[in-house]
PDB file of N, CA and C in Angstrom:
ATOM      1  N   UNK A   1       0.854  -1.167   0.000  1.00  0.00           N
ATOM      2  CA  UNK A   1       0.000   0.000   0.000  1.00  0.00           C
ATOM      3  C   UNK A   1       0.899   1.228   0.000  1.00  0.00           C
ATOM      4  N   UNK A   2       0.533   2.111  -0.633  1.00  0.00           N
ATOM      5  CA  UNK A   2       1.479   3.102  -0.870  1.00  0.00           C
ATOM      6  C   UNK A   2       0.609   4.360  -0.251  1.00  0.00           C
ATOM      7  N   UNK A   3       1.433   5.856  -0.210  1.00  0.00           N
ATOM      8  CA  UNK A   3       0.107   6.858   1.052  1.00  0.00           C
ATOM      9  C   UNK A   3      -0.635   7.297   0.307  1.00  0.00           C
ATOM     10  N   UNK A   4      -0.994   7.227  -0.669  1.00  0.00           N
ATOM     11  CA  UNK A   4      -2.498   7.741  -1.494  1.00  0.00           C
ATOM     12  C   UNK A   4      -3.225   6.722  -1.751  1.00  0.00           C
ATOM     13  N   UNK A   5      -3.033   5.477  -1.565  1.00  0.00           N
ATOM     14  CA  UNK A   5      -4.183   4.520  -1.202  1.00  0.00           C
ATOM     15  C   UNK A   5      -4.409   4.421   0.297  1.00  0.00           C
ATOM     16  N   UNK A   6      -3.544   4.586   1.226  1.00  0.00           N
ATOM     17  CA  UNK A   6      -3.906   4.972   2.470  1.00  0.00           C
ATOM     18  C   UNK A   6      -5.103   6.109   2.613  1.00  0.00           C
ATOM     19  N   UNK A   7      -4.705   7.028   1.965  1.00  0.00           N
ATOM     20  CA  UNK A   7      -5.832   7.924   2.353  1.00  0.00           C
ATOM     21  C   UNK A   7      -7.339   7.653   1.735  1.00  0.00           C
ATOM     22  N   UNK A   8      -7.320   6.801   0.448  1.00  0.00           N
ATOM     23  CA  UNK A   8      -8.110   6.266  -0.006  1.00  0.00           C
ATOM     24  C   UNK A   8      -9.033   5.504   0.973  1.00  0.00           C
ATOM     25  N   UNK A   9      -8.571   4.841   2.077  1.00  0.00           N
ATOM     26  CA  UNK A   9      -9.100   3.984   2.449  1.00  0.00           C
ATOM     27  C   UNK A   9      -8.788   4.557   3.764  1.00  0.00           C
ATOM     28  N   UNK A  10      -8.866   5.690   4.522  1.00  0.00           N
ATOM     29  CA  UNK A  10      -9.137   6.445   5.238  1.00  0.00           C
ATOM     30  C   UNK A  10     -10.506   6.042   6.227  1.00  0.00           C
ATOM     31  N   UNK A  11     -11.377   6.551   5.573  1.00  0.00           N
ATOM     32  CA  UNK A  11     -12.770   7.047   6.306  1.00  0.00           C
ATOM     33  C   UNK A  11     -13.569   4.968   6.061  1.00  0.00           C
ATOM     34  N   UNK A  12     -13.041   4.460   5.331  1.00  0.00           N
ATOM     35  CA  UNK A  12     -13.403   3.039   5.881  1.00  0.00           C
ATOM     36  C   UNK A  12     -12.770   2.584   7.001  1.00  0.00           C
ATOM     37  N   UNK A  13     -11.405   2.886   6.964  1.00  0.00           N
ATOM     38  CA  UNK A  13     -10.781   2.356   8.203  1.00  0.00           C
ATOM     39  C   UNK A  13     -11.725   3.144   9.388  1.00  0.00           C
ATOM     40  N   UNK A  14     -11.545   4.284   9.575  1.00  0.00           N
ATOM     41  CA  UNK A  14     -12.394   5.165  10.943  1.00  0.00           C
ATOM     42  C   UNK A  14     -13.480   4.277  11.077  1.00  0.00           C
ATOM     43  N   UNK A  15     -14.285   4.048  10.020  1.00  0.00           N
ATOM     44  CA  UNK A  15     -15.736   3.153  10.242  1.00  0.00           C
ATOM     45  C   UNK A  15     -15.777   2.292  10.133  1.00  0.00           C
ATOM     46  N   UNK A  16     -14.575   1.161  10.368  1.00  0.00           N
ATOM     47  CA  UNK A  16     -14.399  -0.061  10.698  1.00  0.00           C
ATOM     48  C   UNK A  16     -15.325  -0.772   9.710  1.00  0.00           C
ATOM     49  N   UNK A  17     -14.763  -0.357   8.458  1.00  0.00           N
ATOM     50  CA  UNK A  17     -15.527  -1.061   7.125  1.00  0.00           C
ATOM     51  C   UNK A  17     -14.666  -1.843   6.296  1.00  0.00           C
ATOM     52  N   UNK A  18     -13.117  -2.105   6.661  1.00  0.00           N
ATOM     53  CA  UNK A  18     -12.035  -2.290   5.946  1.00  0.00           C
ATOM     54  C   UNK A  18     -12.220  -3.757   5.923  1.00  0.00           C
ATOM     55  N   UNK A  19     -12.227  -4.573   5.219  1.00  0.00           N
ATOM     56  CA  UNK A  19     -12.540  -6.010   5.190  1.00  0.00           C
ATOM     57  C   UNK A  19     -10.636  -6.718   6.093  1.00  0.00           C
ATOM     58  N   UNK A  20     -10.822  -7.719   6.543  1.00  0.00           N
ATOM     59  CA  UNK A  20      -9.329  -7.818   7.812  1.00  0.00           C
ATOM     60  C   UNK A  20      -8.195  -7.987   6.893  1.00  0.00           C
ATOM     61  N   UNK A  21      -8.133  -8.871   5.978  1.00  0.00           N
ATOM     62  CA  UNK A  21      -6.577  -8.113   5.193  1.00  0.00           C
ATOM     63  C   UNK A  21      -6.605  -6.825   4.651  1.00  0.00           C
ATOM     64  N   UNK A  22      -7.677  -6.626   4.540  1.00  0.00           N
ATOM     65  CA  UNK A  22      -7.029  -5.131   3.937  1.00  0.00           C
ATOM     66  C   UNK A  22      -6.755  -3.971   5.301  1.00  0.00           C
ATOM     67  N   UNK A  23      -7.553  -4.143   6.240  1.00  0.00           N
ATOM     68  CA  UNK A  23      -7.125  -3.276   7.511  1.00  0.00           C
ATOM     69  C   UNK A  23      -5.841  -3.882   8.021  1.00  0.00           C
ATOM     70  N   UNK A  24      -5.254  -4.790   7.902  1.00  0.00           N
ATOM     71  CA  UNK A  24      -4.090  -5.682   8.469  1.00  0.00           C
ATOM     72  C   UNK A  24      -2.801  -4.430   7.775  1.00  0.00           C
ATOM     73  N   UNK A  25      -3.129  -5.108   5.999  1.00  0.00           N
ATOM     74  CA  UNK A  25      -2.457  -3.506   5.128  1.00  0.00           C
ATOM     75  C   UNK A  25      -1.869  -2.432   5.926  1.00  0.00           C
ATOM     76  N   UNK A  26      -3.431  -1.581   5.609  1.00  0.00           N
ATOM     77  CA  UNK A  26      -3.645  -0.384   6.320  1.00  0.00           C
ATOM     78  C   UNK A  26      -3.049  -0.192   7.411  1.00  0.00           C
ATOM     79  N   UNK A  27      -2.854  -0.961   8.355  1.00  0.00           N
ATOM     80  CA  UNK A  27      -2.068  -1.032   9.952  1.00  0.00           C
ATOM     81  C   UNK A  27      -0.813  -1.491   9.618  1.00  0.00           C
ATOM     82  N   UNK A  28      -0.215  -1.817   8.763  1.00  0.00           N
ATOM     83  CA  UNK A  28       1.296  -2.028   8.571  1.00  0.00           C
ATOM     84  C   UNK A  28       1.114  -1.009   8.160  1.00  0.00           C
ATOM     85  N   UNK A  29       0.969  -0.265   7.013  1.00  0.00           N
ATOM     86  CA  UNK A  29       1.485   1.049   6.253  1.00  0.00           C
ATOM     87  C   UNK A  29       1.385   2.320   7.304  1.00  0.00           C
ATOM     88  N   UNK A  30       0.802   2.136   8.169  1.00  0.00           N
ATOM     89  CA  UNK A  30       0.159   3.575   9.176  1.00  0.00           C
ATOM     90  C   UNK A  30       2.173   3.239  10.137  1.00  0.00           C
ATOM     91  N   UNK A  31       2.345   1.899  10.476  1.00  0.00           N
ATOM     92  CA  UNK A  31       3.048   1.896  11.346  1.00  0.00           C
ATOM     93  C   UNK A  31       4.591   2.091  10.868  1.00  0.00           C
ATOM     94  N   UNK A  32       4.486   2.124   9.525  1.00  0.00           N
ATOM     95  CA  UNK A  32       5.906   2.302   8.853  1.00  0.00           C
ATOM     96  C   UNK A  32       5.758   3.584   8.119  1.00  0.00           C
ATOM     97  N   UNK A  33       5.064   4.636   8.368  1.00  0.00           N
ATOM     98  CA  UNK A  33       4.752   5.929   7.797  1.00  0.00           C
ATOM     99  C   UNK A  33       4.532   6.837   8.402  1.00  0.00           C
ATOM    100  N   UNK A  34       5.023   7.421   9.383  1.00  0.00           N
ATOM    101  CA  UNK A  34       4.585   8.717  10.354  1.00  0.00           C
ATOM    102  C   UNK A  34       3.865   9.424   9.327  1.00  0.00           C
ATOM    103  N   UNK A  35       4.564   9.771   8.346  1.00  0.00           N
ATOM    104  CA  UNK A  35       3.592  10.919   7.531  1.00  0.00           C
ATOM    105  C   UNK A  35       1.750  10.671   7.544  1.00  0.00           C
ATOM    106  N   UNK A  36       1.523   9.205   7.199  1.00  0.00           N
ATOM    107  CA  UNK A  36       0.410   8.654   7.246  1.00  0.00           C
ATOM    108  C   UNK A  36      -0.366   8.496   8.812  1.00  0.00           C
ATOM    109  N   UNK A  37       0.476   8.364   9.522  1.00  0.00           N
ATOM    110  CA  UNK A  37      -0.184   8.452  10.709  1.00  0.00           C
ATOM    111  C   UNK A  37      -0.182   9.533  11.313  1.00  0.00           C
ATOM    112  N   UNK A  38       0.158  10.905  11.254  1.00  0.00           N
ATOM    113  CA  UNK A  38       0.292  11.926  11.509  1.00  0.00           C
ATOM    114  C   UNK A  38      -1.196  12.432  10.686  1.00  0.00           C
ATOM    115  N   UNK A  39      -1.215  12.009   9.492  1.00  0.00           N
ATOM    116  CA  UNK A  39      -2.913  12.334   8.891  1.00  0.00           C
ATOM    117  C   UNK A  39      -3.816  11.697   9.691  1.00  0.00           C
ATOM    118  N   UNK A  40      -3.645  10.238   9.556  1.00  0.00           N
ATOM    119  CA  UNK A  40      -4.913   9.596  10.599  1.00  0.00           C
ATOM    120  C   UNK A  40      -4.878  10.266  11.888  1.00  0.00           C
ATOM    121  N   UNK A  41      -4.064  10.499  12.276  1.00  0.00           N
ATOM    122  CA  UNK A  41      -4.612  11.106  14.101  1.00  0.00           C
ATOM    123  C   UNK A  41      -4.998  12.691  13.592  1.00  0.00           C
ATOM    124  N   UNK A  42      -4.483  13.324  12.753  1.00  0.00           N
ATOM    125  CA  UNK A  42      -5.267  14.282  12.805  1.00  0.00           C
ATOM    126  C   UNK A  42      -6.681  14.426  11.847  1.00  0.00           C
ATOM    127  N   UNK A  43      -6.992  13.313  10.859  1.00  0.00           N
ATOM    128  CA  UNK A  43      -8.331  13.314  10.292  1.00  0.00           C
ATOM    129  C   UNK A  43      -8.928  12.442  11.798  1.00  0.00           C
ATOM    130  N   UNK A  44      -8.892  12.461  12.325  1.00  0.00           N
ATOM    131  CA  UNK A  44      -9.943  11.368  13.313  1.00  0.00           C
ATOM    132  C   UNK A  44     -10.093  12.786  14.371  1.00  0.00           C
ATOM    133  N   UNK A  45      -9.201  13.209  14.465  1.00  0.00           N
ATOM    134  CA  UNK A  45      -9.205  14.922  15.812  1.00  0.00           C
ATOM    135  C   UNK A  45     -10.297  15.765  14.998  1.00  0.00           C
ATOM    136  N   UNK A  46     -10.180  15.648  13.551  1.00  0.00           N
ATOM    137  CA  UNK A  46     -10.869  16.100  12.995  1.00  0.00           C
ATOM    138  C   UNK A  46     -12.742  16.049  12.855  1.00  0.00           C
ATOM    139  N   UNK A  47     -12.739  14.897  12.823  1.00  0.00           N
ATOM    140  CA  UNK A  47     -13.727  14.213  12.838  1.00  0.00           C
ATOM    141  C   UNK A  47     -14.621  13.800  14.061  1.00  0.00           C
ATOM    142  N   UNK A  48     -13.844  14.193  15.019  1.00  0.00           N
ATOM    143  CA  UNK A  48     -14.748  14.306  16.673  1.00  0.00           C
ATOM    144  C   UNK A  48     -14.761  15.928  16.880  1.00  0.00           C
ATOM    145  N   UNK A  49     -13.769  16.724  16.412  1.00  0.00           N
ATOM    146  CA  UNK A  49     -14.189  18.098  16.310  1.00  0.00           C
ATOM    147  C   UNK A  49     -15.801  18.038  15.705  1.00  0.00           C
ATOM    148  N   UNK A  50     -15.621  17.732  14.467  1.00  0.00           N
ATOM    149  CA  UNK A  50     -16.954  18.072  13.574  1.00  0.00           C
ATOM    150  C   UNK A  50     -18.313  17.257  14.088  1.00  0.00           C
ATOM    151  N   UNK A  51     -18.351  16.399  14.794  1.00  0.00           N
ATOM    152  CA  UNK A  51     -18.842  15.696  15.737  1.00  0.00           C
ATOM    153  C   UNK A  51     -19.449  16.611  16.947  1.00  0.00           C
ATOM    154  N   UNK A  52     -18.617  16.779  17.615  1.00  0.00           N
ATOM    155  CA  UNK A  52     -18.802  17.986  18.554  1.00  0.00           C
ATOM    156  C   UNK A  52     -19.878  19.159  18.840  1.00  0.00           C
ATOM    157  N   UNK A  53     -18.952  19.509  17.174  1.00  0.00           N
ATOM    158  CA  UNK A  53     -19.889  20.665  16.960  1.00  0.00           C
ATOM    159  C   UNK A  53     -21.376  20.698  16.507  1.00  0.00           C
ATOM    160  N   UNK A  54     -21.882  19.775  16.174  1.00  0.00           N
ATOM    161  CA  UNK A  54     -23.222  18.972  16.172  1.00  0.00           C
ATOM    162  C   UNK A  54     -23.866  19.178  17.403  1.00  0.00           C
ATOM    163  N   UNK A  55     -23.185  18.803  18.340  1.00  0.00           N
ATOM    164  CA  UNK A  55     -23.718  18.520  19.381  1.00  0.00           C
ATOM    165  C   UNK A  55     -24.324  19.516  20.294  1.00  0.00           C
ATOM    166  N   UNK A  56     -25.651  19.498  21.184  1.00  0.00           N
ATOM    167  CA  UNK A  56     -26.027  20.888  21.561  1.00  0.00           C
ATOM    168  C   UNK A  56     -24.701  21.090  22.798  1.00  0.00           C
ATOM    169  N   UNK A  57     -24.473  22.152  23.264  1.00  0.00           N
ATOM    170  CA  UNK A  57     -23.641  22.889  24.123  1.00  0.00           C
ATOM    171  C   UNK A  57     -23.803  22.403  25.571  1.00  0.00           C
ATOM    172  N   UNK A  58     -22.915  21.987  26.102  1.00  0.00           N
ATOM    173  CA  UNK A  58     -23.780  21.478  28.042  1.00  0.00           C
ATOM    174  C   UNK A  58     -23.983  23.315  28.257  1.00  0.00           C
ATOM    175  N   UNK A  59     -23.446  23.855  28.242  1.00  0.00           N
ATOM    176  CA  UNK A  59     -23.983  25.279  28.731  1.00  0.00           C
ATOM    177  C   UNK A  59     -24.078  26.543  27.707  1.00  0.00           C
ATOM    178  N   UNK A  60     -24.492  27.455  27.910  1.00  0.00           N
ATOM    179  CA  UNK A  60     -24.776  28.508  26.687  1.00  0.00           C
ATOM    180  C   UNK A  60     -23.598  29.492  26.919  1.00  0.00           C
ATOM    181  N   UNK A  61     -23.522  29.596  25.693  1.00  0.00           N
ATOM    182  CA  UNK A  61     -22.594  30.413  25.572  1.00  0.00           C
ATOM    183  C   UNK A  61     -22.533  31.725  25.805  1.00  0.00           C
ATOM    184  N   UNK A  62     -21.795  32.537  26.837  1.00  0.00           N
ATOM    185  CA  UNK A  62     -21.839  33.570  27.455  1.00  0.00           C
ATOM    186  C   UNK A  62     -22.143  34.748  26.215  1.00  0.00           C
ATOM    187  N   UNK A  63     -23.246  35.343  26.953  1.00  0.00           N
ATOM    188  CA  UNK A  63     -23.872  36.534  25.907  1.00  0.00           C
ATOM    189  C   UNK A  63     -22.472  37.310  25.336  1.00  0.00           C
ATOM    190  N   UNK A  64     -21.458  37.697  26.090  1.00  0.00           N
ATOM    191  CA  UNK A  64     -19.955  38.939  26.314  1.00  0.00           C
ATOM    192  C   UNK A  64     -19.293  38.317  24.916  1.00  0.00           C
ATOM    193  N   UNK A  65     -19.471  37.197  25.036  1.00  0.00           N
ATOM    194  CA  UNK A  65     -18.352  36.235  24.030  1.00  0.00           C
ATOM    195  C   UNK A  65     -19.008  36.327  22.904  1.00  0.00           C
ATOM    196  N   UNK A  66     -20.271  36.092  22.702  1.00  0.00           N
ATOM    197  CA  UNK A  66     -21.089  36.231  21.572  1.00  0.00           C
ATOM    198  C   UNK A  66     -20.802  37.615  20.670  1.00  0.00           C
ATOM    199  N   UNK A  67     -20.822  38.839  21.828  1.00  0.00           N
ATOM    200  CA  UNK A  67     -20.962  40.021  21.144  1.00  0.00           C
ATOM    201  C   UNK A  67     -19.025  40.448  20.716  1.00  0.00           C
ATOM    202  N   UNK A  68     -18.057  39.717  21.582  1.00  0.00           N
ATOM    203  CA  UNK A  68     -17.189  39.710  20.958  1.00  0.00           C
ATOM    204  C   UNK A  68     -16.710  39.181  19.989  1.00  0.00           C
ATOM    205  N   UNK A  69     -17.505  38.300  19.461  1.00  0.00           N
ATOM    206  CA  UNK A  69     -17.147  37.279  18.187  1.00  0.00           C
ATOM    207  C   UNK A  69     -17.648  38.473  17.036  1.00  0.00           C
ATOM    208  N   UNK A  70     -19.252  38.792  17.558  1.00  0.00           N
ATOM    209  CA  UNK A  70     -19.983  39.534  16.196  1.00  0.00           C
ATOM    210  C   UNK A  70     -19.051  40.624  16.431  1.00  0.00           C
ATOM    211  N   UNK A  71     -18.314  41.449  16.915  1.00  0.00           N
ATOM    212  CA  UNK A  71     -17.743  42.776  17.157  1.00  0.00           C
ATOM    213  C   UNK A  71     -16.165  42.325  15.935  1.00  0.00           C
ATOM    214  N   UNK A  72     -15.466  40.996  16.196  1.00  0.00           N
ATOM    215  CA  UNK A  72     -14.389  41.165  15.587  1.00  0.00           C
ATOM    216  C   UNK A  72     -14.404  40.749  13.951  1.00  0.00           C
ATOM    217  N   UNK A  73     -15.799  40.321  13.844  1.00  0.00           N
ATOM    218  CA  UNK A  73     -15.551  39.513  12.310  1.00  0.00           C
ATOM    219  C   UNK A  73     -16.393  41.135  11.530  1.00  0.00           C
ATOM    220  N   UNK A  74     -17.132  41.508  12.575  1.00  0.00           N
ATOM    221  CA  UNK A  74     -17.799  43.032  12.092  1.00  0.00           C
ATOM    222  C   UNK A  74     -16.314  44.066  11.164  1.00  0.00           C
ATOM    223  N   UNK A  75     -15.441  44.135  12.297  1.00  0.00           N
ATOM    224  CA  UNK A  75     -14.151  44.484  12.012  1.00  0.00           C
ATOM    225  C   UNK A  75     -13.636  43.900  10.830  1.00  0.00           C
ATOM    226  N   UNK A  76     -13.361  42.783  10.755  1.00  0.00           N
ATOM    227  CA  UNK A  76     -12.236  41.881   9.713  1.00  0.00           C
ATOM    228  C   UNK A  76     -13.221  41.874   8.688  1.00  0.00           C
ATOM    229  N   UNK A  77     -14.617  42.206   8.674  1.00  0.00           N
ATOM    230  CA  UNK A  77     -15.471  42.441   7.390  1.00  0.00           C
ATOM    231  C   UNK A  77     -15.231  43.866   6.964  1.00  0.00           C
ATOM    232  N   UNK A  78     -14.965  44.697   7.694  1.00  0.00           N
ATOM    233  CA  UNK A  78     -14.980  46.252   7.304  1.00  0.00           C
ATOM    234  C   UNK A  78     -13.485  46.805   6.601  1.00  0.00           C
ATOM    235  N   UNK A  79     -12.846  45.851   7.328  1.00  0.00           N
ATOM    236  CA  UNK A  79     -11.230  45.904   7.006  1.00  0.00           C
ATOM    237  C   UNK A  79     -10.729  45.695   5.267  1.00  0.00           C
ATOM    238  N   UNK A  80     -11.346  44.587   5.130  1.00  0.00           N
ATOM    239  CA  UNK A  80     -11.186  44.115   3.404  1.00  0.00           C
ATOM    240  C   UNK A  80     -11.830  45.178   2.714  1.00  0.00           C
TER     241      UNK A  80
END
């Protein structure tokens, strides 16, 4: 397996869809490739981020923070 079929077979591996030799593959090539495993841990960080953010909030988000978010993109819109 070479790293562009790794990434190919990415988002099957995460969803444990990889049939067992071919995840066997996939787990040799991850372990002889930092480059490749440096993607998988960060597409999977990725992917519970985006997860996350789905998710409703355990608490609301402070009104102060709100109006500082709309206050700086107000800015970085006026700026361009």
């Amino acid at each position: 397996m070479n790293c562009r079929e790794c990434t190919d077979f990415l988002i099957d591996y995460l969803n444990g869809d990889l049939p067992a030799a071919q995840q066997r593959v996939f787990e040799g090539h991850i372990q002889l490739c930092p480059p490749c495993l440096t993607y998988l841990e960060s597409y999977r960080a990725t992917v519970k981020t985006c997860e996350m953010a789905h998710e409703d909030p355990q608490e609301p988000i402070p009104e102060a923070m709100v109006q500082a978010i709309l206050a700086a993109r107000a800015v970085k819109h006026n700026k361009v």
